[in-house]
Protein backbone atom coordinates (compact mmCIF):
# COMPACT_ATOMS: atom_id res chain seq x y z
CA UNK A 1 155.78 133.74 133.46
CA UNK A 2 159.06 135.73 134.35
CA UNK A 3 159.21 135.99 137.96
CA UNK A 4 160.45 139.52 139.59
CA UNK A 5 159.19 141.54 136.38
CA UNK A 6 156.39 144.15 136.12
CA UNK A 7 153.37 143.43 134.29
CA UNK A 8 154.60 145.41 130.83
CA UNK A 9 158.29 144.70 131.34
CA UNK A 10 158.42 143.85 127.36
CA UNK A 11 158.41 147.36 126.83
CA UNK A 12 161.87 147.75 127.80
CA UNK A 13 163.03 145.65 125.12
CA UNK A 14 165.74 147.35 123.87
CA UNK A 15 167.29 147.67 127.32
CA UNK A 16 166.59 144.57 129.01
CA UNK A 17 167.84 141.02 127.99
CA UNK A 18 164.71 139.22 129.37
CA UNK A 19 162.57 141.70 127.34
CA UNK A 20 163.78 140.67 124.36
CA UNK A 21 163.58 137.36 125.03
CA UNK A 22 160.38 137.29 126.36
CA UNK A 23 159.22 138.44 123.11
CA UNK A 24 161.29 135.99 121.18
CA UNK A 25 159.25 133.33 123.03
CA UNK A 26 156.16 135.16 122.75
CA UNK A 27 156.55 135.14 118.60
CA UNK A 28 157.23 131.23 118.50
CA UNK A 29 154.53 130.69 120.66
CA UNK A 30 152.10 132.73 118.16
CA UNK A 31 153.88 131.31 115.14
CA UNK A 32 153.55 127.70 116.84
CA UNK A 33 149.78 128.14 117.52
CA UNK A 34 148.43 129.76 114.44
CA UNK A 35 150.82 127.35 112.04
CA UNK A 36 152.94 129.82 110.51
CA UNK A 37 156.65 128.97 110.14
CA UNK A 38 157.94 132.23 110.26
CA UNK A 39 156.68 136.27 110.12
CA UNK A 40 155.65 137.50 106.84
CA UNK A 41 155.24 141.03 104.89
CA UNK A 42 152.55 142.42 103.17
């Protein structure tokens, strides 16, 4: 939860420091869940 922001605040990523990090956390989280240890490529 981040308190203060607008439902699709992620979208302003590359203007907003709690964007990005929201994101950030969002990644680990999905990483965390599905047991990957980091992104990978096709």
């Amino acid at each position: 939860m981040w308190p203060g922001q607008i439902h699709v605040f992620q979208l302003t990523a590359p203007l907003v420091p709690e964007a990005n990090r929201s994101l950030r956390q969002i990644g680990h989280y999905i990483r965390e869940i599905t047991g990957q240890s980091s992104a990978s490529s096709e």
